[in-house]
N, C-alpha and C. Protein backbone atom coordinates (compact mmCIF):
# COMPACT_ATOMS: atom_id res chain seq x y z
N UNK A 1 -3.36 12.71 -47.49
CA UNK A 1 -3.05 11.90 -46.32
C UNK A 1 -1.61 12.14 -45.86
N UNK A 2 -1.10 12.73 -46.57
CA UNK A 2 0.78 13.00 -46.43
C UNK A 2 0.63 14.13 -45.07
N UNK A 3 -0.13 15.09 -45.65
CA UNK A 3 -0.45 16.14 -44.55
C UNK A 3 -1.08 15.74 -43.14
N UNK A 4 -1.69 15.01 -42.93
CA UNK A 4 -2.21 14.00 -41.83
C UNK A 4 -0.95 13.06 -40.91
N UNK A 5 -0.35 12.50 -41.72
CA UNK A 5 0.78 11.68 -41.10
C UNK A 5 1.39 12.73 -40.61
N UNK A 6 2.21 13.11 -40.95
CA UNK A 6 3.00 14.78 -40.69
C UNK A 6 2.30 15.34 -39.32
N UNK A 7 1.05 15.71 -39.50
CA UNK A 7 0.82 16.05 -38.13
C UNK A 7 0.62 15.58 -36.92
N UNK A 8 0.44 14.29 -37.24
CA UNK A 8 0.02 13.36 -36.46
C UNK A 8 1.40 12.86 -36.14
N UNK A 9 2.22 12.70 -36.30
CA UNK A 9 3.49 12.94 -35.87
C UNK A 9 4.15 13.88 -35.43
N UNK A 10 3.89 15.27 -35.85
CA UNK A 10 4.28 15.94 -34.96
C UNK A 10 2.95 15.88 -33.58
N UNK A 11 2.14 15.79 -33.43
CA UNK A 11 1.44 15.75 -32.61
C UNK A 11 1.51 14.58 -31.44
N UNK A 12 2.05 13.58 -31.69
CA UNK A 12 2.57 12.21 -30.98
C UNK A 12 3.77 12.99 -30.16
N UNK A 13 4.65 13.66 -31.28
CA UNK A 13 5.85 14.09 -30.71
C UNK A 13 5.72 15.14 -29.49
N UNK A 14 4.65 16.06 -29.53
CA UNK A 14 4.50 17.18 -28.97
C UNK A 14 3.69 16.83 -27.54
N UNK A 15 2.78 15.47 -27.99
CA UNK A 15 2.14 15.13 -26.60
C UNK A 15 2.76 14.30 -25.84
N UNK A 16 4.37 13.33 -26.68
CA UNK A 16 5.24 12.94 -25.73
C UNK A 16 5.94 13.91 -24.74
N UNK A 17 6.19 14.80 -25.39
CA UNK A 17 7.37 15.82 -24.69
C UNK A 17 6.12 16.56 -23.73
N UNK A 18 5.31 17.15 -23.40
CA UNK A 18 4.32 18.07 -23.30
C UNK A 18 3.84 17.17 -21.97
N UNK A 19 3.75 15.69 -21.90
CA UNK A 19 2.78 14.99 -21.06
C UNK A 19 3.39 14.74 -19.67
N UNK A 20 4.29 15.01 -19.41
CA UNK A 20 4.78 15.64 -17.83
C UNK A 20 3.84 16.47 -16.87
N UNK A 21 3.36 17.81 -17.76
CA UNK A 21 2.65 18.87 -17.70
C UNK A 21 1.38 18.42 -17.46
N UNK A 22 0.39 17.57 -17.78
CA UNK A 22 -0.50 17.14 -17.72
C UNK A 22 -1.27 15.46 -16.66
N UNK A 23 0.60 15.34 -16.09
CA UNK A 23 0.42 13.91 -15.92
C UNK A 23 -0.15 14.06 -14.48
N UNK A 24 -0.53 15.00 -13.58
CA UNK A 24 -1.09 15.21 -12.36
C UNK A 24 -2.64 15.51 -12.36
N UNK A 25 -3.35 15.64 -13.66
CA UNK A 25 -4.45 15.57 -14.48
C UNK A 25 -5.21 14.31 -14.77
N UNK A 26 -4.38 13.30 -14.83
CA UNK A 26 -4.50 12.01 -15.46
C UNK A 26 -5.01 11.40 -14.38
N UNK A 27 -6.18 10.71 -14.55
CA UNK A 27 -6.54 9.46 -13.39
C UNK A 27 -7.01 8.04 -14.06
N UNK A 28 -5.57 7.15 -13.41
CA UNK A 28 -6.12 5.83 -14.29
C UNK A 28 -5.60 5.68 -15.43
N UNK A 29 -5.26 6.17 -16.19
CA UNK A 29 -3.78 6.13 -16.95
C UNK A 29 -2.65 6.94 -16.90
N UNK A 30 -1.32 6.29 -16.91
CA UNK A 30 -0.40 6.79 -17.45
C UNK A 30 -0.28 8.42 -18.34
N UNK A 31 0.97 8.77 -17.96
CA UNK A 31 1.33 9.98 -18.62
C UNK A 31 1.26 9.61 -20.06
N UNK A 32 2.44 8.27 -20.36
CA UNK A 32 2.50 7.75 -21.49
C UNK A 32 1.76 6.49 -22.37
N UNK A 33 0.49 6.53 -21.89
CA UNK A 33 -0.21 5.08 -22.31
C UNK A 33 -0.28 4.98 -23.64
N UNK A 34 0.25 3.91 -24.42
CA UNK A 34 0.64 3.38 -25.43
C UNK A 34 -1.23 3.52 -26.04
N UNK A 35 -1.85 2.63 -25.18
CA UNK A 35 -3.39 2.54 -25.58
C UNK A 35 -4.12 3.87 -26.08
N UNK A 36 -3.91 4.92 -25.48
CA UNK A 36 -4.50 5.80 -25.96
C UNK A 36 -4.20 6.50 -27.14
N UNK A 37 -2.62 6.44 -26.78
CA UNK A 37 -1.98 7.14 -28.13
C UNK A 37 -2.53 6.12 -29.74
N UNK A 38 -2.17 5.21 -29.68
CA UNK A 38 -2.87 4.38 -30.82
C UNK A 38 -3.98 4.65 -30.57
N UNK A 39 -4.79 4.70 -29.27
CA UNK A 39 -6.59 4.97 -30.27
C UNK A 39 -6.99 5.96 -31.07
N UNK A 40 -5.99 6.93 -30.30
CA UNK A 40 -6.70 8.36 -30.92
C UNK A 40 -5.55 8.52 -32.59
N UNK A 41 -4.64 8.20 -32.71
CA UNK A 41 -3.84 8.29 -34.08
C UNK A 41 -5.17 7.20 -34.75
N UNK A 42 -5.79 5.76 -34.79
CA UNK A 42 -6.49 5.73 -35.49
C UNK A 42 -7.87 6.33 -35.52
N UNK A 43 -8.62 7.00 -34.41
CA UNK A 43 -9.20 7.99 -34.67
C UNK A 43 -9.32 9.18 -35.49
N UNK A 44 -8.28 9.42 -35.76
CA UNK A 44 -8.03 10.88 -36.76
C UNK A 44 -7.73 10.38 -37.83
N UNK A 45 -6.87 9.45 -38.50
CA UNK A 45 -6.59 8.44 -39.56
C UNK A 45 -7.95 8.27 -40.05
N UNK A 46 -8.59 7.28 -39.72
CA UNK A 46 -9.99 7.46 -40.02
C UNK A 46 -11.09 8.92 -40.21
N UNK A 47 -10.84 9.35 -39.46
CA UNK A 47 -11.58 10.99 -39.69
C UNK A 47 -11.15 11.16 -41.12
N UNK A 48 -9.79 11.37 -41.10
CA UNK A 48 -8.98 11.90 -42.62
C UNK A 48 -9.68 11.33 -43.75
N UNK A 49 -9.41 9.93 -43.39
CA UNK A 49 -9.89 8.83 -44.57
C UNK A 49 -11.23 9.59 -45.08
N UNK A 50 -11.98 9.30 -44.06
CA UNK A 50 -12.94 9.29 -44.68
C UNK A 50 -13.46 10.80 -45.33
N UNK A 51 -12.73 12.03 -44.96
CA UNK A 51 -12.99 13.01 -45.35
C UNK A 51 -11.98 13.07 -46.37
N UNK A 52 -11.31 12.87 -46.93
CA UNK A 52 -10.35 12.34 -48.50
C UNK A 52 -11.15 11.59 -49.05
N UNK A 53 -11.87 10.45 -48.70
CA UNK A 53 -12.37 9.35 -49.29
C UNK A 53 -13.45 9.66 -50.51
N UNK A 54 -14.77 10.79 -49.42
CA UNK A 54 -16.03 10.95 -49.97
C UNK A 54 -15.91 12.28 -51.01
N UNK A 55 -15.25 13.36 -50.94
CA UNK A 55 -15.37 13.79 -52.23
C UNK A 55 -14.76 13.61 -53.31
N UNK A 56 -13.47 12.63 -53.11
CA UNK A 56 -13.20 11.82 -54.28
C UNK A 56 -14.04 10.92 -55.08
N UNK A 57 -14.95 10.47 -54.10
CA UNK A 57 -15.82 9.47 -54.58
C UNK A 57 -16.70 10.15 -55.43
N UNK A 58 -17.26 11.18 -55.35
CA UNK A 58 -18.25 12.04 -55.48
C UNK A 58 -17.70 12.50 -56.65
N UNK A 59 -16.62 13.01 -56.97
CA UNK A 59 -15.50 13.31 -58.10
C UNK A 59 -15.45 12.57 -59.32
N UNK A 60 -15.53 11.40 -58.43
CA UNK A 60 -15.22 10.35 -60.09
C UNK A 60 -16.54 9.95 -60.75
N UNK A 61 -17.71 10.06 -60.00
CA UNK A 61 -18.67 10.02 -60.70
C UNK A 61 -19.40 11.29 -61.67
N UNK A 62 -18.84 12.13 -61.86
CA UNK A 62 -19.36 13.34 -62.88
C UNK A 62 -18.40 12.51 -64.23
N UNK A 63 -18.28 12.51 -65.45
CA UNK A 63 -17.83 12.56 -66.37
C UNK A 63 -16.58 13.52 -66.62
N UNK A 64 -16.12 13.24 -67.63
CA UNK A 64 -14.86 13.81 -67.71
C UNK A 64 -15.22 14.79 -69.11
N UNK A 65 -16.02 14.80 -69.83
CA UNK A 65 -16.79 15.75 -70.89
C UNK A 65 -17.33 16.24 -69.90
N UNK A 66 -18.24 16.45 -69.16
CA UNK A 66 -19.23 17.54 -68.19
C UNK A 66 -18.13 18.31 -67.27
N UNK A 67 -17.07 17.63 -66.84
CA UNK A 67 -16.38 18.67 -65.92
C UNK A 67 -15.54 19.33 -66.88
N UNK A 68 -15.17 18.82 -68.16
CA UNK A 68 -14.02 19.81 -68.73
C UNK A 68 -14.60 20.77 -69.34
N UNK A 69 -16.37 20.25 -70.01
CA UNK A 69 -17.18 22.09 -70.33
C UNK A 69 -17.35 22.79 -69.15
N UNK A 70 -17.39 22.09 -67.56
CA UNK A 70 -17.57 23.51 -66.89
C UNK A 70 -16.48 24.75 -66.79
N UNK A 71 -15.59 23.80 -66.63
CA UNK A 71 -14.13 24.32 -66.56
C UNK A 71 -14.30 25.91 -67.63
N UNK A 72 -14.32 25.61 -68.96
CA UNK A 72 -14.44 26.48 -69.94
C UNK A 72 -15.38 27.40 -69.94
């Protein structure tokens, strides 16, 4: 999730500076709408989550004898 924040910050950063370029595109919101920017940062937050979430989950249910003979 460290790697996620990180981009998602630079990505906030890049679509602040960047949204000039795009703002004659826009109909009905703002260059800078606060609303969107939070929907879509918890949009991807969630994406992450849940793609971190499920093969961890999936992880902790094998045993810790069965994964250390595969290992070997």
């Amino acid at each position: 999730m460290l790697s996620v924040a990180a981009g998602l910050a630079l990505g906030i950063a890049a679509s602040l500076a960047l949204s000039r370029l795009v703002s004659g595109l826009l109909f009905g919101i703002g260059a800078n709408d606060p609303k969107c920017y939070v929907g879509s940062a918890i949009v991807l937050v969630a994406a992450a989550a849940a793609a971190c979430f499920l093969p961890a989950r999936r992880a902790t249910a094998v045993s810790p004898m069965t994964a250390l003979r595969a290992q070997a």
